[in-house]
Protein backbone atom coordinates (compact mmCIF):
# COMPACT_ATOMS: atom_id res chain seq x y z
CA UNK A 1 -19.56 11.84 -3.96
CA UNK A 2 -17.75 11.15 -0.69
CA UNK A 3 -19.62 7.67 0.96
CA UNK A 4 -19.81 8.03 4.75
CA UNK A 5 -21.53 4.51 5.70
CA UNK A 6 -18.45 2.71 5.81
CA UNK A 7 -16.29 2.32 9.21
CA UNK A 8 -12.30 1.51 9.23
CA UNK A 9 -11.08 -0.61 12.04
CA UNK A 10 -8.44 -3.08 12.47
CA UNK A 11 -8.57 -6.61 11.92
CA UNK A 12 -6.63 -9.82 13.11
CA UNK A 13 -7.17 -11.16 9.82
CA UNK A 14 -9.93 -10.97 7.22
CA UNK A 15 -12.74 -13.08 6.56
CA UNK A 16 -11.55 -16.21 3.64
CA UNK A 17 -12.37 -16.76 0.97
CA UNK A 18 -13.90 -13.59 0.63
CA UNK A 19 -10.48 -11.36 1.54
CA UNK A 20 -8.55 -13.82 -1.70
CA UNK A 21 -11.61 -13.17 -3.58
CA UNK A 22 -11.81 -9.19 -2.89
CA UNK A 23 -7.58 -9.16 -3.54
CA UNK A 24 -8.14 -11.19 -7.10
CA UNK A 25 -10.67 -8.81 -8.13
CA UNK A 26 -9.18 -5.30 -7.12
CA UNK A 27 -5.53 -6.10 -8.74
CA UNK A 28 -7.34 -8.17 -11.82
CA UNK A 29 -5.91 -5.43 -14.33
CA UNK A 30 -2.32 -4.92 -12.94
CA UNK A 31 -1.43 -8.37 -12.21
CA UNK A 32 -0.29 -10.92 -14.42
CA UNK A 33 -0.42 -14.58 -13.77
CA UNK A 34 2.87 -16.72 -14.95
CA UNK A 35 2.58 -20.43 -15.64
CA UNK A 36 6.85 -19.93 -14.84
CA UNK A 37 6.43 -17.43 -11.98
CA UNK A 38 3.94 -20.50 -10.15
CA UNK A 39 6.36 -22.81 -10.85
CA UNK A 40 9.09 -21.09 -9.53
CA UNK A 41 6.95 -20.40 -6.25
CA UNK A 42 6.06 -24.02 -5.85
CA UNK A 43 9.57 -25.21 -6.21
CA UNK A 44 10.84 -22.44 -3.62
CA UNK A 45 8.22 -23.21 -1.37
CA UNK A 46 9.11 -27.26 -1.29
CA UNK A 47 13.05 -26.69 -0.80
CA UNK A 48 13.61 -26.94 3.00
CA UNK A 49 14.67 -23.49 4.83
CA UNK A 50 14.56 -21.64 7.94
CA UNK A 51 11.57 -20.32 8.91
CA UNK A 52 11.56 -16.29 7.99
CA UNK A 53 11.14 -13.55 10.74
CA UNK A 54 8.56 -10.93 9.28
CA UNK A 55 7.21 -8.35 11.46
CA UNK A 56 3.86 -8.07 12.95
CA UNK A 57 1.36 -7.18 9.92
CA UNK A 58 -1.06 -4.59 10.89
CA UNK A 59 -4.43 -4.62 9.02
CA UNK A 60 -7.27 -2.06 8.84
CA UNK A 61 -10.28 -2.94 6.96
CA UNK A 62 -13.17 -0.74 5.43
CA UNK A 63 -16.39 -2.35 6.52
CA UNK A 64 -20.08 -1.74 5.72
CA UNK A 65 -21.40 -3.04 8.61
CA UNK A 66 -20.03 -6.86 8.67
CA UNK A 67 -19.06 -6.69 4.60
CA UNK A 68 -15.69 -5.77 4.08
CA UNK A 69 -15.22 -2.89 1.43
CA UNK A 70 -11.62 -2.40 1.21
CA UNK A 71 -8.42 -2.48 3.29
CA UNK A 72 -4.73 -1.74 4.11
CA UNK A 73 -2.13 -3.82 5.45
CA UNK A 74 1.45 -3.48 6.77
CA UNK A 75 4.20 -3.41 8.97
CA UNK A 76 7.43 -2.14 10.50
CA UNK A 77 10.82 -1.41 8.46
CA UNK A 78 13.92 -0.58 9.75
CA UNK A 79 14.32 2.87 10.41
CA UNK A 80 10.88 3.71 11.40
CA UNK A 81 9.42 2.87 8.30
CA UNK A 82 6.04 2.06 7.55
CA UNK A 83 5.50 -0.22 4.76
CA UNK A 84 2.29 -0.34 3.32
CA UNK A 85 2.11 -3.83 1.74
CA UNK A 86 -1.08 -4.06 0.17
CA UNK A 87 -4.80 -1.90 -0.11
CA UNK A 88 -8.06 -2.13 -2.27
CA UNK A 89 -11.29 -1.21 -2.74
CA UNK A 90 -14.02 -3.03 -3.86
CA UNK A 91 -14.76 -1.81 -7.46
CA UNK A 92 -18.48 -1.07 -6.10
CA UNK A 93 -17.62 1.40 -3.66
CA UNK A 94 -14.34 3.12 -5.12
CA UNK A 95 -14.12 7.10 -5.66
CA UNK A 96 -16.44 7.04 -2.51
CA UNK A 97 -13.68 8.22 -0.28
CA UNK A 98 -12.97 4.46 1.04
CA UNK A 99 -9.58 4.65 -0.10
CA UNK A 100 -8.51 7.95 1.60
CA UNK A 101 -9.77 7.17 4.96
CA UNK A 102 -7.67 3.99 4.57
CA UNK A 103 -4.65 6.28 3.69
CA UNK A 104 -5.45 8.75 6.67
CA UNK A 105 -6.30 5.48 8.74
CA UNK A 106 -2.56 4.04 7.75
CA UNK A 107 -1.10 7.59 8.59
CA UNK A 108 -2.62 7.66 12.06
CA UNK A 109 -1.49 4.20 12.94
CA UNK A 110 1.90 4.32 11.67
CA UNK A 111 2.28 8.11 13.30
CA UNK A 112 0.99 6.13 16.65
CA UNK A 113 3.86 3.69 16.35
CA UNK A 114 6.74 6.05 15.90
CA UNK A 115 6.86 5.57 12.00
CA UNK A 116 8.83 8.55 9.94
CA UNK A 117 7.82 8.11 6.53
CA UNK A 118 5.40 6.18 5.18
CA UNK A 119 6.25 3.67 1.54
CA UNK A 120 4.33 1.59 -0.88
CA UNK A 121 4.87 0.29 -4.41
CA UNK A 122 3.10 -0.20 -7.23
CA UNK A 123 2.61 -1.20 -10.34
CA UNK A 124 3.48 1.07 -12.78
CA UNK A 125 -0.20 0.64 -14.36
CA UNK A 126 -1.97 1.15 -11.18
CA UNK A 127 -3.08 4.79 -11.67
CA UNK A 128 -5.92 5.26 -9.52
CA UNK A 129 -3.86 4.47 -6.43
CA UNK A 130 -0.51 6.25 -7.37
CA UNK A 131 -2.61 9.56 -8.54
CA UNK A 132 -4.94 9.28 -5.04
CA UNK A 133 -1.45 9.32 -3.13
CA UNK A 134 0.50 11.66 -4.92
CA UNK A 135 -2.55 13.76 -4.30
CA UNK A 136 -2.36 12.75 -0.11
CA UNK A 137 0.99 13.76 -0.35
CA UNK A 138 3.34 10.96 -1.01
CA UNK A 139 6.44 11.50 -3.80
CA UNK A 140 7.74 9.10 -6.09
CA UNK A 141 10.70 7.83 -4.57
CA UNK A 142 11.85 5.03 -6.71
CA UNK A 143 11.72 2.52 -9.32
CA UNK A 144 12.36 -1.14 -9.20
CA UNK A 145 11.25 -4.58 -11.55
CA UNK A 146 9.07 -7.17 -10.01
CA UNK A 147 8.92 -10.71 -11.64
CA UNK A 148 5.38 -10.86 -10.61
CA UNK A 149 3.80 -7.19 -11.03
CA UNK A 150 6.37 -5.53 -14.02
CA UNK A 151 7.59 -2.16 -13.33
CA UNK A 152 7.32 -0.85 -9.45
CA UNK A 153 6.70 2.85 -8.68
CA UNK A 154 7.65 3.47 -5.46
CA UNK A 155 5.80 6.36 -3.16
CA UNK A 156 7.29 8.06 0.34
CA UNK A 157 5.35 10.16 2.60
CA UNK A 158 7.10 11.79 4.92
CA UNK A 159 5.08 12.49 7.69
CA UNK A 160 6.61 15.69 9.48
CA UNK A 161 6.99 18.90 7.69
CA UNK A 162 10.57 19.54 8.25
CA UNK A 163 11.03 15.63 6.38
CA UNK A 164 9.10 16.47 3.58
CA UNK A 165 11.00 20.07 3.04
CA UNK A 166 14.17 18.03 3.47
CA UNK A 167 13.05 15.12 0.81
CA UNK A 168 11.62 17.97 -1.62
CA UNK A 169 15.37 19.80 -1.56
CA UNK A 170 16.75 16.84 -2.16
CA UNK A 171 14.82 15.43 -4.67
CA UNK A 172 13.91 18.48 -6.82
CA UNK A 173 16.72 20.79 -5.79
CA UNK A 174 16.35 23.42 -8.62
CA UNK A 175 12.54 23.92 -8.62
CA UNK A 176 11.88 27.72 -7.22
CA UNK A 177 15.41 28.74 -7.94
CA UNK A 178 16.12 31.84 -9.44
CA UNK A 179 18.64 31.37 -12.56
């Protein structure tokens, strides 16, 4: 059943504490909390540094009517990359179609920016997400360990045709060869 009463739009930021709230919730099952991973964080976070340059985070949030549903942010990389940070759906209104008119909603905005390709990780037990993008189009592009979330899977979509032939050669070079 594909839900229609929700809208997408962007946001300057979302509504606290209900955005922390809505984030706990939706990665409950994939991430772990770590008495030594906090630690680490605090102690990080009191040693004096420079302050970091990050990129302008871009944020698009599924909304019935004022409540927000779900969302997507991200930014920028280097070579006209766009990163997509973080997304999740309320578990009331998942397999509604919220989640892939946030993924159409990302394309759309990082297409309108000049992005290439568009990448995300996740955790390797996150299987509702990595099987809803595989299924947009994205490819498994990569692995990599995260202290926080375990095992990363990370997901490309390239986002012009001649890309994604040129990734698919690459990647699977022998598939539809003749021996």
């Amino acid at each position: 059943m594909q839900r229609r009463d929700f809208e997408i739009r962007p946001a300057e930021k979302f509504p606290e504490p209900g955005f922390s709230q809505l984030q706990r919730q939706v990665f409950a099952d994939v991430q772990r909390e770590s008495d030594q991973l906090d630690a680490l964080l605090r102690a990080e976070a009191a040693a004096p540094a420079r302050a970091p340059t990050h990129p302008p985070m871009q944020r698009l949030g599924a909304y019935i009517g004022e409540e927000l549903v779900g969302w997507s942010n991200g930014w920028m990389e280097r070579g006209r990359v766009f990163y997509m940070a973080n997304s999740g759906v309320a578990a009331a209104h998942r397999r509604q179609g919220v989640y892939s008119a946030l993924l159409a909603a990302v394309r759309d905005l990082a297409v309108s920016q000049g992005a290439l390709v568009l990448r995300s990780q996740h955790s390797v037990l996150n299987n509702a997400v990595i099987i809803a993008k595989l299924r947009f189009g994205f490819h498994i592009s990569g692995l990599s360990q995260s202290a926080q979330m375990g095992t990363l899977v990370e997901l490309s979509h390239h986002l012009s045709e001649p890309r994604q032939e040129m990734f698919r050669g690459r990647a699977i070079p022998f598939v539809g060869r003749a021996s």
